[in-house]
N, C-alpha and C. Protein backbone atom coordinates (compact mmCIF):
# COMPACT_ATOMS: atom_id res chain seq x y z
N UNK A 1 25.81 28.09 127.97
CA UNK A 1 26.44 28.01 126.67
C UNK A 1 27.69 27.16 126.83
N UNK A 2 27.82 25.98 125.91
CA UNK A 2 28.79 25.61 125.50
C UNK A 2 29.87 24.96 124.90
N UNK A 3 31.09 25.28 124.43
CA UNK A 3 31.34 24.83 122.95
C UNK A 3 32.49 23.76 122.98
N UNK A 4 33.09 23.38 121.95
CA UNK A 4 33.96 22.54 121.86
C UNK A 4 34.90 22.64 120.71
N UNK A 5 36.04 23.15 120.85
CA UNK A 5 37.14 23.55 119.89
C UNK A 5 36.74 24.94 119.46
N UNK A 6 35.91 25.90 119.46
CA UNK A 6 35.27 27.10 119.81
C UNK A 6 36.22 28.50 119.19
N UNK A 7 37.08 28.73 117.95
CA UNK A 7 37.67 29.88 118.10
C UNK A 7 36.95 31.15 118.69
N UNK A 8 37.86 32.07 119.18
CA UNK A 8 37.25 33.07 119.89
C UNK A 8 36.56 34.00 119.29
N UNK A 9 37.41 33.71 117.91
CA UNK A 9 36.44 34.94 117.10
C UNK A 9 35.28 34.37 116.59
N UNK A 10 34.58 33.42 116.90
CA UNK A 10 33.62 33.05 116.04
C UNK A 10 32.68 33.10 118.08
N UNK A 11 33.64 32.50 118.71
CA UNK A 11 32.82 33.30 120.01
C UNK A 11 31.91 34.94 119.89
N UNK A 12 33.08 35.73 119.59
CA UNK A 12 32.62 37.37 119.36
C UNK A 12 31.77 37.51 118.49
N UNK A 13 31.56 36.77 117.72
CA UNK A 13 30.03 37.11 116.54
C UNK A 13 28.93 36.39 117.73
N UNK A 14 29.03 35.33 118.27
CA UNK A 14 27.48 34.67 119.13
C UNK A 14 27.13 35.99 119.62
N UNK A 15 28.61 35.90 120.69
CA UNK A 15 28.17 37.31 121.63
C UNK A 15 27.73 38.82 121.28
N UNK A 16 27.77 38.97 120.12
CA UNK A 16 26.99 40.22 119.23
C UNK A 16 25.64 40.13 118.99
N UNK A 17 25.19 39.18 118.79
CA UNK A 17 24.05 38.90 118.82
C UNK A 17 22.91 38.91 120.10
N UNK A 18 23.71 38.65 121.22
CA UNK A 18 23.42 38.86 122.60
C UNK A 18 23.64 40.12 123.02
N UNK A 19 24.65 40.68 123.07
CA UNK A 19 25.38 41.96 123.34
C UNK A 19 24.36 42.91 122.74
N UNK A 20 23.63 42.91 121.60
CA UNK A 20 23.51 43.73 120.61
C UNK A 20 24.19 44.88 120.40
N UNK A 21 25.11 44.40 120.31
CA UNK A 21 26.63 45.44 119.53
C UNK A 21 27.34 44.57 118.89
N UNK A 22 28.31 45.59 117.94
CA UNK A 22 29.64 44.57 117.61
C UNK A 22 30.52 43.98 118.76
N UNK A 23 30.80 42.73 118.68
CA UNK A 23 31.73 42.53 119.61
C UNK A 23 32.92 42.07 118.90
N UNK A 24 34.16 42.83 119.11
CA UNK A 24 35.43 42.12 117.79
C UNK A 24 36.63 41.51 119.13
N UNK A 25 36.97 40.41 118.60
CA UNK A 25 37.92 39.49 119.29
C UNK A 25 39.28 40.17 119.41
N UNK A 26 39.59 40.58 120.30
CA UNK A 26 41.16 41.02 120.50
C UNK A 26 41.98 40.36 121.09
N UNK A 27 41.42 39.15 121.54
CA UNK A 27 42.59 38.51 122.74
C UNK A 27 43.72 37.79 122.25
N UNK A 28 43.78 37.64 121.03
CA UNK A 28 44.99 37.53 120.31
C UNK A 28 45.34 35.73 120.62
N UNK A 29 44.26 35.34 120.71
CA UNK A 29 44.01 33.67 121.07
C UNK A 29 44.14 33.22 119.38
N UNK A 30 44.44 31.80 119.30
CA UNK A 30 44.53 31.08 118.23
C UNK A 30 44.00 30.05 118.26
N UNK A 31 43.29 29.38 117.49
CA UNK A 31 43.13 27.66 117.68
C UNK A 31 41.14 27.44 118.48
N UNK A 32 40.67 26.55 119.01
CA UNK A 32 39.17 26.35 119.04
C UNK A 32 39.73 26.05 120.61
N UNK A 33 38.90 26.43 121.37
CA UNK A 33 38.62 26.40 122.59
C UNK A 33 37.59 25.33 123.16
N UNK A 34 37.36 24.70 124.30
CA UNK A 34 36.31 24.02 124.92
C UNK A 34 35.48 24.79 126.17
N UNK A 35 35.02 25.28 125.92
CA UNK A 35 34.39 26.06 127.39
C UNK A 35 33.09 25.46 128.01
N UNK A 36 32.44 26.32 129.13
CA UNK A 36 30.84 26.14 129.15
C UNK A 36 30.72 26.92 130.28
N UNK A 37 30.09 27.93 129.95
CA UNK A 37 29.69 29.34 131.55
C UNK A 37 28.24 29.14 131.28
N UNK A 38 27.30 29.22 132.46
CA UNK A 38 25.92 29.55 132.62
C UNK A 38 25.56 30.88 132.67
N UNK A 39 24.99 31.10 131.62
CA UNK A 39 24.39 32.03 131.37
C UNK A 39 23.26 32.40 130.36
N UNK A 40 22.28 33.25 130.69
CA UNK A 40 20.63 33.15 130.24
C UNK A 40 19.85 34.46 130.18
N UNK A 41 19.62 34.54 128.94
CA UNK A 41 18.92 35.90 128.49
C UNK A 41 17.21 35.92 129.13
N UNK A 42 17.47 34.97 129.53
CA UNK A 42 15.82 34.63 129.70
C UNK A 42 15.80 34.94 131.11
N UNK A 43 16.67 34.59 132.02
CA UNK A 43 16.34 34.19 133.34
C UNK A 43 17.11 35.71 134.32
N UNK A 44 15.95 36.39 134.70
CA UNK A 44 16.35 37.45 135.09
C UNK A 44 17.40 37.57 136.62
N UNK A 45 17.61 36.75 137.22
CA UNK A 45 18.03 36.24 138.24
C UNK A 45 19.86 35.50 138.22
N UNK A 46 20.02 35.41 136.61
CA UNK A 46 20.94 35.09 136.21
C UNK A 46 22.30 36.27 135.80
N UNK A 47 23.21 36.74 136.26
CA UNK A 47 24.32 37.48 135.92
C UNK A 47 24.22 38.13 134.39
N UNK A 48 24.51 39.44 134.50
CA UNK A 48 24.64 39.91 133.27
C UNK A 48 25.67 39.16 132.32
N UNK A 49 25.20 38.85 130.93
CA UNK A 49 26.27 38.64 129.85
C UNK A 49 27.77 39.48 130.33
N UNK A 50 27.95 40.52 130.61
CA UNK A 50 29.16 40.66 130.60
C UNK A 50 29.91 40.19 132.00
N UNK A 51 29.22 40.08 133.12
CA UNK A 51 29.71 39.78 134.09
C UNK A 51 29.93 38.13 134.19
N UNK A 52 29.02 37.33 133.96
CA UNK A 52 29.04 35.91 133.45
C UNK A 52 30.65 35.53 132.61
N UNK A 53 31.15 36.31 131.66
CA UNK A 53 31.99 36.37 130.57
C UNK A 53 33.65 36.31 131.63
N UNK A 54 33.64 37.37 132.27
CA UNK A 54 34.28 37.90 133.23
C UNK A 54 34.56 36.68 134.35
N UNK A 55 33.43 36.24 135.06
CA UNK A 55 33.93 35.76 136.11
C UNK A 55 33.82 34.28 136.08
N UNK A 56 33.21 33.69 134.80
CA UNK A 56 33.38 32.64 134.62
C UNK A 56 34.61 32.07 133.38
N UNK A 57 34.95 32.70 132.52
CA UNK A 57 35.90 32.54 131.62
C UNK A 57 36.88 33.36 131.72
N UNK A 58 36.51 34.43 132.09
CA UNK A 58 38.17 35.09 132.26
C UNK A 58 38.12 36.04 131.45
N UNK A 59 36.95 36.44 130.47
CA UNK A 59 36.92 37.54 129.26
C UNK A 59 36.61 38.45 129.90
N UNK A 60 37.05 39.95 129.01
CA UNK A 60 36.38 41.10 129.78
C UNK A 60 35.95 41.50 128.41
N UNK A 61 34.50 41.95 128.28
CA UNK A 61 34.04 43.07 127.50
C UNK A 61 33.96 44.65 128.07
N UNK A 62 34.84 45.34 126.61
CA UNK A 62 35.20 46.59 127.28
C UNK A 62 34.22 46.96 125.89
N UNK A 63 33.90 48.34 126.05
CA UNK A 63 33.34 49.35 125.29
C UNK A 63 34.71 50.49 124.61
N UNK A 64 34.32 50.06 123.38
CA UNK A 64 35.27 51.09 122.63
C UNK A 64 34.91 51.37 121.41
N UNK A 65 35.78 52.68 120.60
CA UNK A 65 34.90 52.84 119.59
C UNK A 65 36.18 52.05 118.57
N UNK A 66 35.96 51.33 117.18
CA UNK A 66 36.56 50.80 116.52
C UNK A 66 36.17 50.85 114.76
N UNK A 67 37.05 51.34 114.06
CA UNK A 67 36.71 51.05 112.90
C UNK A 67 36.14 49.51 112.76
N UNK A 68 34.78 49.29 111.96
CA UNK A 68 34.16 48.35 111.64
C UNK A 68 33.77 47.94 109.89
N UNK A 69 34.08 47.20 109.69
CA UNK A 69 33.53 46.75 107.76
C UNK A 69 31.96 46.40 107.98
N UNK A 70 30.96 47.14 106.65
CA UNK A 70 29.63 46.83 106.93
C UNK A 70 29.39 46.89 105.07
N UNK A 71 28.36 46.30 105.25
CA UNK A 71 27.62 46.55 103.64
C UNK A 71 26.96 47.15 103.86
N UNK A 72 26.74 48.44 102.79
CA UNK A 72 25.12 48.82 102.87
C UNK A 72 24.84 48.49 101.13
N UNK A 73 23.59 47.97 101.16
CA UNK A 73 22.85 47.49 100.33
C UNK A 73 21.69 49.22 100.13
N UNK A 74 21.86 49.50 98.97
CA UNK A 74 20.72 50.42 98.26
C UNK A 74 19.64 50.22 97.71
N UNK A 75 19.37 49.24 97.16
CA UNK A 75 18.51 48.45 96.44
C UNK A 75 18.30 47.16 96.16
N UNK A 76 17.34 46.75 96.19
CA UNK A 76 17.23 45.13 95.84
C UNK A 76 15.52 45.22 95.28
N UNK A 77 15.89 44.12 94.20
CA UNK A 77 14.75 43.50 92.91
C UNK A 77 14.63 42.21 93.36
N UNK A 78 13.31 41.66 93.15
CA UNK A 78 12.99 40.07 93.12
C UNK A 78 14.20 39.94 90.91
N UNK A 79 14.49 38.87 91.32
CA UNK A 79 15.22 38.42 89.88
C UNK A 79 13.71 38.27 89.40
N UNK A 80 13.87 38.29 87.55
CA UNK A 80 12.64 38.36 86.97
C UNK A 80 12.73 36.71 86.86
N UNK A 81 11.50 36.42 86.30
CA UNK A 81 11.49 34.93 85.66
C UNK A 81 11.68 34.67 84.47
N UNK A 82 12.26 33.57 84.36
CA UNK A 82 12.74 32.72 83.09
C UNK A 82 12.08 32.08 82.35
């Protein structure tokens, strides 16, 4: 993976998607970043996502519990036609 001018918090949404958890940005960074760590969901031989994060960039993912904002949706209609 890797990016160019990159804010971190838009880092923490990729990595949610990977993670499959929330991941929320705390590092209190500003501004777009340039990075690039190897790392691969595919390739079993390859470092865990969090250890990859860690020893190639310098991030640590910690586990915590955190108030989070979510929608829940109750219902949904196709719109009728016109």
């Amino acid at each position: 993976m890797s990016a160019v001018k990159m804010p971190t918090a838009v880092l923490a949404d990729i990595l949610s998607s990977y993670a499959q958890q929330i991941v929320i940005d705390r590092t209190g960074l500003e501004g777009g970043y340039d990075f690039k760590f190897d790392w691969s969901p595919r390739d079993p031989d390859a470092p865990s996502l969090f250890t990859a994060l860690q020893e190639q960039l310098g991030l640590k993912l910690e586990s915590q519990k955190a108030p989070v904002e979510f929608l829940i949706i109750s219902h949904a209609e196709r719109p009728s036609e016109n």
